[in-house]
C-alpha atoms as a PDB file:
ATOM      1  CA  UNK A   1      65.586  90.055 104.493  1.00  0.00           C
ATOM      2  CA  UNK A   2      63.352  92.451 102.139  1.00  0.00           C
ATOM      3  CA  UNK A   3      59.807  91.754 101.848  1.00  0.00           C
ATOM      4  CA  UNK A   4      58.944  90.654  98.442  1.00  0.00           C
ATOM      5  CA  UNK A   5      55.664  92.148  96.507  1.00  0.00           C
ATOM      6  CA  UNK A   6      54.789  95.812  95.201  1.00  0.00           C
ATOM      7  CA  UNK A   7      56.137  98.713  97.344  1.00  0.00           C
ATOM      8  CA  UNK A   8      53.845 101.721  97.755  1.00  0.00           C
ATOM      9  CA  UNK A   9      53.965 104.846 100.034  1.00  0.00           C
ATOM     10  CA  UNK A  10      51.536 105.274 102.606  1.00  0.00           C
ATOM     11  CA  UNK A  11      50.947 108.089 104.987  1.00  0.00           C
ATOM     12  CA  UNK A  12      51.220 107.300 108.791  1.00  0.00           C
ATOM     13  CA  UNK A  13      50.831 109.042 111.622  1.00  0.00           C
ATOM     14  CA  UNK A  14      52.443 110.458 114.717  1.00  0.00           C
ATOM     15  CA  UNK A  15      50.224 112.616 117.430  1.00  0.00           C
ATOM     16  CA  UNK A  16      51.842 114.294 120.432  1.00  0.00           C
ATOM     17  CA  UNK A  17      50.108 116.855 122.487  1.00  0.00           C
ATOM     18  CA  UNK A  18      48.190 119.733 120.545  1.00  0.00           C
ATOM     19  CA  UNK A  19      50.092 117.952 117.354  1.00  0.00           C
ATOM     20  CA  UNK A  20      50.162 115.419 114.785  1.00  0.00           C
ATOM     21  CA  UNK A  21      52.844 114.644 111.813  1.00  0.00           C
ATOM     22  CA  UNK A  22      52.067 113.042 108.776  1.00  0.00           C
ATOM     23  CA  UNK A  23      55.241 111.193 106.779  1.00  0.00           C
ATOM     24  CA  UNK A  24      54.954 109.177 104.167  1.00  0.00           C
ATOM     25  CA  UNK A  25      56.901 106.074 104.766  1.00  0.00           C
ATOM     26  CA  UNK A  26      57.144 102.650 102.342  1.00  0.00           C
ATOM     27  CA  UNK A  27      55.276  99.715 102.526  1.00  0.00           C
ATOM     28  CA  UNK A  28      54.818  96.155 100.824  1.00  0.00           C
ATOM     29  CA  UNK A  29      52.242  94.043  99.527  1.00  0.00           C
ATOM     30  CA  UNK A  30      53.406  91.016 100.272  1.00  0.00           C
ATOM     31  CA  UNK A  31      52.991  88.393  97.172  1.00  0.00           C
ATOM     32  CA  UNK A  32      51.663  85.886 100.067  1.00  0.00           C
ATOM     33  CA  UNK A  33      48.916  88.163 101.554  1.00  0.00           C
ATOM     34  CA  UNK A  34      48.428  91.014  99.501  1.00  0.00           C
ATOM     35  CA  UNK A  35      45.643  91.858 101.723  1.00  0.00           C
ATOM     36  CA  UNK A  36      47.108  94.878 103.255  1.00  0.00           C
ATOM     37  CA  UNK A  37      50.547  96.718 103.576  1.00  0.00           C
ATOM     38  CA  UNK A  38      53.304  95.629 105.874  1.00  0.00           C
ATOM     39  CA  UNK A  39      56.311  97.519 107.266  1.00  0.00           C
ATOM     40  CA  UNK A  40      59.427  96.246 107.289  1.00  0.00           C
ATOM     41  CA  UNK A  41      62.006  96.549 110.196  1.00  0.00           C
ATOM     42  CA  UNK A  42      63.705  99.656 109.326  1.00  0.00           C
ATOM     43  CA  UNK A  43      60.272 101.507 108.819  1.00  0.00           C
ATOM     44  CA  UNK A  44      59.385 100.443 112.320  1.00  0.00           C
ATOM     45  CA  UNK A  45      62.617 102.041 113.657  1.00  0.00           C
ATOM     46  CA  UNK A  46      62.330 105.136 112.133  1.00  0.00           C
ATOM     47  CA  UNK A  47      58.481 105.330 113.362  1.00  0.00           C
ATOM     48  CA  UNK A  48      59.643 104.611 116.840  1.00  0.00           C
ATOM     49  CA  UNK A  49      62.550 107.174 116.491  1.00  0.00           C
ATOM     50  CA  UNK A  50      59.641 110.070 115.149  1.00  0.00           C
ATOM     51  CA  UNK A  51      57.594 108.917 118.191  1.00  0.00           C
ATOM     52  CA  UNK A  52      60.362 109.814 120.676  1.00  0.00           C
ATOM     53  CA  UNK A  53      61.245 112.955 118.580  1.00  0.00           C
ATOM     54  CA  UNK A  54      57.220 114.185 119.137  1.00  0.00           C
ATOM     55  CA  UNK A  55      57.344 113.549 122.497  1.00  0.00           C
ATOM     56  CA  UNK A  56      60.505 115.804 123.113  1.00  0.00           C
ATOM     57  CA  UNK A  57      58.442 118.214 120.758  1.00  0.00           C
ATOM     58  CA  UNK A  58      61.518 118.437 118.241  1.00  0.00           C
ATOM     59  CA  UNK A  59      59.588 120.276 115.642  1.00  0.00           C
ATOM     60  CA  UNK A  60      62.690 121.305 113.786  1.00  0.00           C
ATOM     61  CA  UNK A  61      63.556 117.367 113.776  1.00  0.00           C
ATOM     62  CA  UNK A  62      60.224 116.145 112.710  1.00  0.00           C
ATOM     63  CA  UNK A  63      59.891 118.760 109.984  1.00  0.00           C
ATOM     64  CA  UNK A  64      62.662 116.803 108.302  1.00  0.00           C
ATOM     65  CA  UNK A  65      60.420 114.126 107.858  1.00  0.00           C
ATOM     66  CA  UNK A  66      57.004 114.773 107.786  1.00  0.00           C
ATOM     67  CA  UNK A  67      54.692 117.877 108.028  1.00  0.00           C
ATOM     68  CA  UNK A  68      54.078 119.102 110.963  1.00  0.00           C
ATOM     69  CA  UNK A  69      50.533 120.057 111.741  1.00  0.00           C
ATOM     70  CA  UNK A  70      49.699 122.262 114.864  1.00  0.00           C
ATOM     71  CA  UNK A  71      46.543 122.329 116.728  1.00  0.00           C
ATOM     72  CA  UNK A  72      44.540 125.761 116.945  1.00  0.00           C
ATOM     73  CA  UNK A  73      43.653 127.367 120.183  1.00  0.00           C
ATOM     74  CA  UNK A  74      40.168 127.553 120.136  1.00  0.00           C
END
């Protein structure tokens, strides 16, 4: 069952070592507590699935959705 109230895209985040990746991923403002954005199911999934992706360090993968930011050598 769909969450009912305004949709909006927010940016979240997934860090692995000496990386992060930033996707932009839907949320809702639920008409009951528009307080603050929830994710529905499906959004979870696909966070989880980006999580294990990072920590195999499929870049090519998580390129597909989201950019991929590296961390500089000092």
């Amino acid at each position: 069952m769909a969450l009912i109230g305004e949709r909006v895209r927010i940016p979240k985040w997934i860090e692995g070592e000496n990386f992060a990746v930033r996707v932009e991923v839907e949320a809702v403002y639920p008409i009951d507590d528009p307080s603050e954005p929830c994710l529905e199911p499906q959004v979870l999934t696909l966070l989880d699935h980006l999580r294990r992706l990072a920590k195999a360090r499929d870049f090519a993968e998580l390129e597909k959705h989201g950019t991929v930011y590296m961390r500089r050598s000092a």
